[in-house]
Protein backbone atom coordinates (compact mmCIF):
# COMPACT_ATOMS: atom_id res chain seq x y z
CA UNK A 1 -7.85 0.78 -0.96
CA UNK A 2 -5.93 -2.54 -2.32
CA UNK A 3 -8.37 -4.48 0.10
CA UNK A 4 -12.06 -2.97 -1.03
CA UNK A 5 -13.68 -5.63 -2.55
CA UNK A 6 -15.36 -4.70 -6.04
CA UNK A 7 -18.17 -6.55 -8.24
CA UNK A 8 -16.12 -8.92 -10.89
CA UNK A 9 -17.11 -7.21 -13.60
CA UNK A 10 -15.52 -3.45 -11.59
CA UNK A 11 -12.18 -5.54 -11.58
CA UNK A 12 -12.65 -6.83 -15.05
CA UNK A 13 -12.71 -2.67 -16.24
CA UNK A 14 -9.69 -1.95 -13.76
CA UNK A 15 -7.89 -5.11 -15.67
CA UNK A 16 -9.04 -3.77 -18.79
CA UNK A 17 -7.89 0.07 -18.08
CA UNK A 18 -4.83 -1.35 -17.00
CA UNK A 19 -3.43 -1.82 -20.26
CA UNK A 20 -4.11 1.17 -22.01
CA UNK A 21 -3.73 5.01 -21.19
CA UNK A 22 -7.40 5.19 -22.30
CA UNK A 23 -10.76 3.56 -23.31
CA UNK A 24 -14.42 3.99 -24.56
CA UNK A 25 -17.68 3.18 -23.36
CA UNK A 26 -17.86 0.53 -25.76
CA UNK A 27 -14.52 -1.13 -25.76
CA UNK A 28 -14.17 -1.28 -22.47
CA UNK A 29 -18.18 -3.45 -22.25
CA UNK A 30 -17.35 -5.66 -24.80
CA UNK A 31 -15.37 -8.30 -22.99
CA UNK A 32 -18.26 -8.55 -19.85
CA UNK A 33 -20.47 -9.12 -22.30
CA UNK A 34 -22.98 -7.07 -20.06
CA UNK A 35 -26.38 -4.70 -21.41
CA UNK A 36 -25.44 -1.54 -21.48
CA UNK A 37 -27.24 -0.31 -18.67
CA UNK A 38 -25.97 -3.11 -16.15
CA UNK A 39 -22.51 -2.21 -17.44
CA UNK A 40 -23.13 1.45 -17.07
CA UNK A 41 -24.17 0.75 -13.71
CA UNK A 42 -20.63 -0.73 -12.54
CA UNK A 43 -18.45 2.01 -14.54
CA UNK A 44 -20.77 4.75 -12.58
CA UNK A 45 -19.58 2.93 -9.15
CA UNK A 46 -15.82 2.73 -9.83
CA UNK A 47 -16.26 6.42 -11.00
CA UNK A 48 -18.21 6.91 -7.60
CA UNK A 49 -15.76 5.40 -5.49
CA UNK A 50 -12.58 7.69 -7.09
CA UNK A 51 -10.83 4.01 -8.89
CA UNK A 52 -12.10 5.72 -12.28
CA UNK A 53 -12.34 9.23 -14.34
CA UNK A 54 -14.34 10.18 -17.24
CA UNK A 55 -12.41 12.48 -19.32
CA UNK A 56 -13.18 15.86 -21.77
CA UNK A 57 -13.56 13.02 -24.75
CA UNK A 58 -15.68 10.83 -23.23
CA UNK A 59 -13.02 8.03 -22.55
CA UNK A 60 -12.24 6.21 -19.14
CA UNK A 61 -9.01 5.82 -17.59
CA UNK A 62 -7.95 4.86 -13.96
CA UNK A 63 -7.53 7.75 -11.35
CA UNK A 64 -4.00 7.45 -8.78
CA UNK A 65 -6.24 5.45 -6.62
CA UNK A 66 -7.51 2.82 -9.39
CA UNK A 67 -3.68 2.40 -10.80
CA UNK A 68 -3.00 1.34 -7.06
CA UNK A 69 -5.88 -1.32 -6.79
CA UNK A 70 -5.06 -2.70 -10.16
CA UNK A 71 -1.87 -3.15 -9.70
CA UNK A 72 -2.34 -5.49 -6.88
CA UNK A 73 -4.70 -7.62 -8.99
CA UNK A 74 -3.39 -11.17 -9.75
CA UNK A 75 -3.18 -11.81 -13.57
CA UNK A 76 -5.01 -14.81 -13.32
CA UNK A 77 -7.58 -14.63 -11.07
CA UNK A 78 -8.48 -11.20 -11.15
CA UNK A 79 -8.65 -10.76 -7.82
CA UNK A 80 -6.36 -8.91 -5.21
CA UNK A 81 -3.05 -10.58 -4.80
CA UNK A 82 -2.52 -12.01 -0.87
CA UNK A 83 0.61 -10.60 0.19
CA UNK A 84 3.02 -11.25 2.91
CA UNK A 85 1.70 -8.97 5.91
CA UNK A 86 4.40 -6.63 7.33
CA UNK A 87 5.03 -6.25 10.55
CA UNK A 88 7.95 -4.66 13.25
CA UNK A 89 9.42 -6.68 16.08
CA UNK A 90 11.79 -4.46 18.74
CA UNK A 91 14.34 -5.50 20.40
CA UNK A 92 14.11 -3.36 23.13
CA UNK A 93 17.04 -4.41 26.11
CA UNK A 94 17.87 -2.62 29.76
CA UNK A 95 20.63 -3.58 31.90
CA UNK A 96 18.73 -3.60 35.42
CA UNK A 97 20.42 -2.99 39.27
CA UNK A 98 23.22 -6.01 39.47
CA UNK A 99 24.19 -6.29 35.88
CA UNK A 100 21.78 -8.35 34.33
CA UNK A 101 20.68 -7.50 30.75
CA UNK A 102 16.39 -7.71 30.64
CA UNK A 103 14.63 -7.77 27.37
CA UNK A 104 11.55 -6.29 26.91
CA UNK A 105 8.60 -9.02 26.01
CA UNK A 106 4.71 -9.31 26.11
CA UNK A 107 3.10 -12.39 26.80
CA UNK A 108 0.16 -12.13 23.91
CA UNK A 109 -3.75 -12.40 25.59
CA UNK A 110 -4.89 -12.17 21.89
CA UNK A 111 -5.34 -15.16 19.04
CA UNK A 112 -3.60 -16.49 16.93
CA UNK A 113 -0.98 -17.82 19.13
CA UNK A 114 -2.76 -17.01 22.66
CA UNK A 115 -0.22 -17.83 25.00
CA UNK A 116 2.78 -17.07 23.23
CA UNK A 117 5.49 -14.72 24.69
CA UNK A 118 7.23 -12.76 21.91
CA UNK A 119 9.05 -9.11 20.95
CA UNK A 120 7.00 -6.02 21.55
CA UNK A 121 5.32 -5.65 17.31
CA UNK A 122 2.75 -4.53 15.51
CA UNK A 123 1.37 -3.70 12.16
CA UNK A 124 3.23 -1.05 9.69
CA UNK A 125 0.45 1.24 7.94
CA UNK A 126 0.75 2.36 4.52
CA UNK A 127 3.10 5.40 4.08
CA UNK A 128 4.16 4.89 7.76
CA UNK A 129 8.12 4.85 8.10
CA UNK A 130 9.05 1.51 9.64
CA UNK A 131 11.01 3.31 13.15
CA UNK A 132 7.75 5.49 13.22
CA UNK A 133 5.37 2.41 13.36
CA UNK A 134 8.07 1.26 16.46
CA UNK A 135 7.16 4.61 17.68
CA UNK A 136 3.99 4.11 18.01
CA UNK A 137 3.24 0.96 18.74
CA UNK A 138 5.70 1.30 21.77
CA UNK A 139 3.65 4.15 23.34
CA UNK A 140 0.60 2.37 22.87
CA UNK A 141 1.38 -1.26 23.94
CA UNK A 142 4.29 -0.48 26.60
CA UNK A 143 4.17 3.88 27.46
CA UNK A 144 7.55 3.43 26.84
CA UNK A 145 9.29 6.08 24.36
CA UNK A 146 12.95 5.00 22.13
CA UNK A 147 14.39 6.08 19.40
CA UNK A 148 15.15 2.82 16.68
CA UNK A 149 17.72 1.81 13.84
CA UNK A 150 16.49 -1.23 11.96
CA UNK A 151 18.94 -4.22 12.26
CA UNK A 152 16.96 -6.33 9.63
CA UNK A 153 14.44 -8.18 7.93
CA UNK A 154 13.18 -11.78 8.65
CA UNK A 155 10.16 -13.77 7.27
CA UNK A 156 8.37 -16.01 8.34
CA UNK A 157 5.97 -18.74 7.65
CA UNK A 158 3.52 -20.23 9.65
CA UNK A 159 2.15 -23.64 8.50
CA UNK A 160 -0.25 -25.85 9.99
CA UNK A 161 1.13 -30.23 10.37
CA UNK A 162 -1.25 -30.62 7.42
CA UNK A 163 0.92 -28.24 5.51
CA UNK A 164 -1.66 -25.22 5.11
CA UNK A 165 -0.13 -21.74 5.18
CA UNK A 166 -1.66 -20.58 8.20
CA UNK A 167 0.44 -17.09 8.28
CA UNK A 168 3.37 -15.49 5.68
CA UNK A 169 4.64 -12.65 7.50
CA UNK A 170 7.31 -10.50 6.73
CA UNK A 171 9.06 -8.89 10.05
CA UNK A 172 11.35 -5.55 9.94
CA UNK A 173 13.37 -6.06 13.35
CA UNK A 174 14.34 -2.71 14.80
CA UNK A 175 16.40 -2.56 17.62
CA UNK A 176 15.46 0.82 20.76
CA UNK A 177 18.15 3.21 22.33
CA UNK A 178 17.10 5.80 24.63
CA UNK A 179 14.56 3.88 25.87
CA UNK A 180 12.61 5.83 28.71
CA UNK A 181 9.05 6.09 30.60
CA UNK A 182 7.47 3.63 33.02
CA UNK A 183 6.03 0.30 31.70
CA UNK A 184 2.58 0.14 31.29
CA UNK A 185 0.16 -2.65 31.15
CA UNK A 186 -2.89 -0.80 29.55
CA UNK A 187 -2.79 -2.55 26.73
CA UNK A 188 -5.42 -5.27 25.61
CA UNK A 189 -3.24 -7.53 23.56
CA UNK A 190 -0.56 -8.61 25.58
CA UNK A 191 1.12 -8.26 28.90
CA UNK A 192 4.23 -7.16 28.99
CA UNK A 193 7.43 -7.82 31.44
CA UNK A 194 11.62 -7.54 31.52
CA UNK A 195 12.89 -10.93 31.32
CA UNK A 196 16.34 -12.09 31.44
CA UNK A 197 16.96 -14.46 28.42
CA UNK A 198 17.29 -17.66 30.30
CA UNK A 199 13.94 -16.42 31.72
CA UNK A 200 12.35 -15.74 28.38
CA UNK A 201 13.70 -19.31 27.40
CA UNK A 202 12.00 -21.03 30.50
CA UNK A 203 8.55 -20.23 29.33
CA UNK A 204 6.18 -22.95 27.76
CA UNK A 205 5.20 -20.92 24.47
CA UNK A 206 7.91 -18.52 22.98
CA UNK A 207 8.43 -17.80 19.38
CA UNK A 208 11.44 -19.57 17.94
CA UNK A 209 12.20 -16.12 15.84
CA UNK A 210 11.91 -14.29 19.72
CA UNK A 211 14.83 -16.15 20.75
CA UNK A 212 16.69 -16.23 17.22
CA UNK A 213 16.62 -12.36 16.89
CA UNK A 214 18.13 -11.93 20.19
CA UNK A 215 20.87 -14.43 19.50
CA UNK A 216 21.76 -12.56 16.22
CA UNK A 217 21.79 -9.47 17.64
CA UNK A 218 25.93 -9.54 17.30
CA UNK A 219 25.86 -10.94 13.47
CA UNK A 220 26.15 -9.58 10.47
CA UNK A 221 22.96 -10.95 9.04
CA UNK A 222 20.50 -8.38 7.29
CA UNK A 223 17.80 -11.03 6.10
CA UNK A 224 16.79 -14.04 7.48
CA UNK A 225 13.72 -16.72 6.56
CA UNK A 226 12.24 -19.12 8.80
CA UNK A 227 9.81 -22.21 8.04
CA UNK A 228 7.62 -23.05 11.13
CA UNK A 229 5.03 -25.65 11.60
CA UNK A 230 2.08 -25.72 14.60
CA UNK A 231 -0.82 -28.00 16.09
CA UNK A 232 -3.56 -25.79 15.70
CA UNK A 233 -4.26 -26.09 18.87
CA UNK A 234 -1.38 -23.81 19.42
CA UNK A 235 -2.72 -21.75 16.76
């Protein structure tokens, strides 16, 4: 819901029941200095979508679902605050035949960063648990099933050489055990492969955080940040 996007003057009466446990009709049109129909228009909508309920009295007051949305609204701009997106990265390791210890990486066929090789990740979704999303993501991408422990957090930002913000990502690194099934390839995003870590270091494009969260995988660090900056041609 935090991402709908609503008519200024919905997020102006989400602002506005924000700060109070109730509100008329009335109070609540004054600031958008709207008609009364046009007004009643947008307050129908909000109540429509589930963001608002009319109550008994005839006052407003923001449902479970409208408390969420406007509580990701930026004071100032009244407009839904950008946040870091969150992600997991796994550090997913095998020892193979003569001793060597492979890592687990995909090669990424998908933009941004088309090219790059990098942990198996994806996206947490809301109310997810962060080793279910690892879960899941490593059936889907890999047919591979682990169970995970999460070894720490590390964020990251992405800037263009013209100093833009390109990306502001927040990683939870997670680290398998148990690890079993046969590798797959089904999946459309990346390719994936068992690389040695001289081999993973050998390749033109690889994620300076890739090789970092390996190397710290014997520290005691819980949080980490990291400032990075591209050619967007690499973007």
């Amino acid at each position: 819901m935090g991402e709908t996007q609503l008519h200024r003057t919905q997020v102006s009466i989400l602002h506005s029941l924000r700060y109070t446990e109730s509100e008329r009709f009335n109070a609540l049109m004054h600031p958008t200095k709207h008609t009364s129909d046009t007004f009643k228009f947008h307050l129908r909508k909000l109540v429509k979508s589930g963001y608002v309920t009319k109550l008994e009295n005839g006052q407003y007051q923001l449902t479970p679902v409208g408390k969420e949305y406007a509580n990701s609204l930026n004071e100032q701009r009244r407009s839904v605050e950008k946040q870091p997106k969150v992600s997991i990265l796994m550090v997913i390791a095998k020892v193979n035949e003569v001793g060597e210890r492979l890592y687990l990486v995909q090669k990424r066929s998908r933009n941004p960063f088309y090219g790059y090789w990098s942990e198996v990740h994806g996206r947490a979704e809301w109310g997810e648990s962060f080793e279910a999303t690892a879960k899941r993501q490593l059936k889907r991408q890999a047919g591979l099933d682990a169970d995970f422990s999460i070894r720490g957090f590390r964020r990251v930002r992405d800037f263009a050489t013209n100093e833009i913000l390109l990306e502001d990502k927040l990683f939870v690194i997670l680290v398998a055990k148990n690890v079993s099934g046969e590798l797959t390839n089904d999946y459309d995003g990346g390719n994936n492969a068992w690389l040695t870590f001289d081999e993973l270091c050998k390749q033109d494009k690889v994620f300076k955080s890739t090789i970092e969260n390996i190397q710290n995988l014997g520290s005691h660090e819980f949080y980490t940040s990291q400032d990075n900056t591209y050619d967007l041609g690499h973007y």
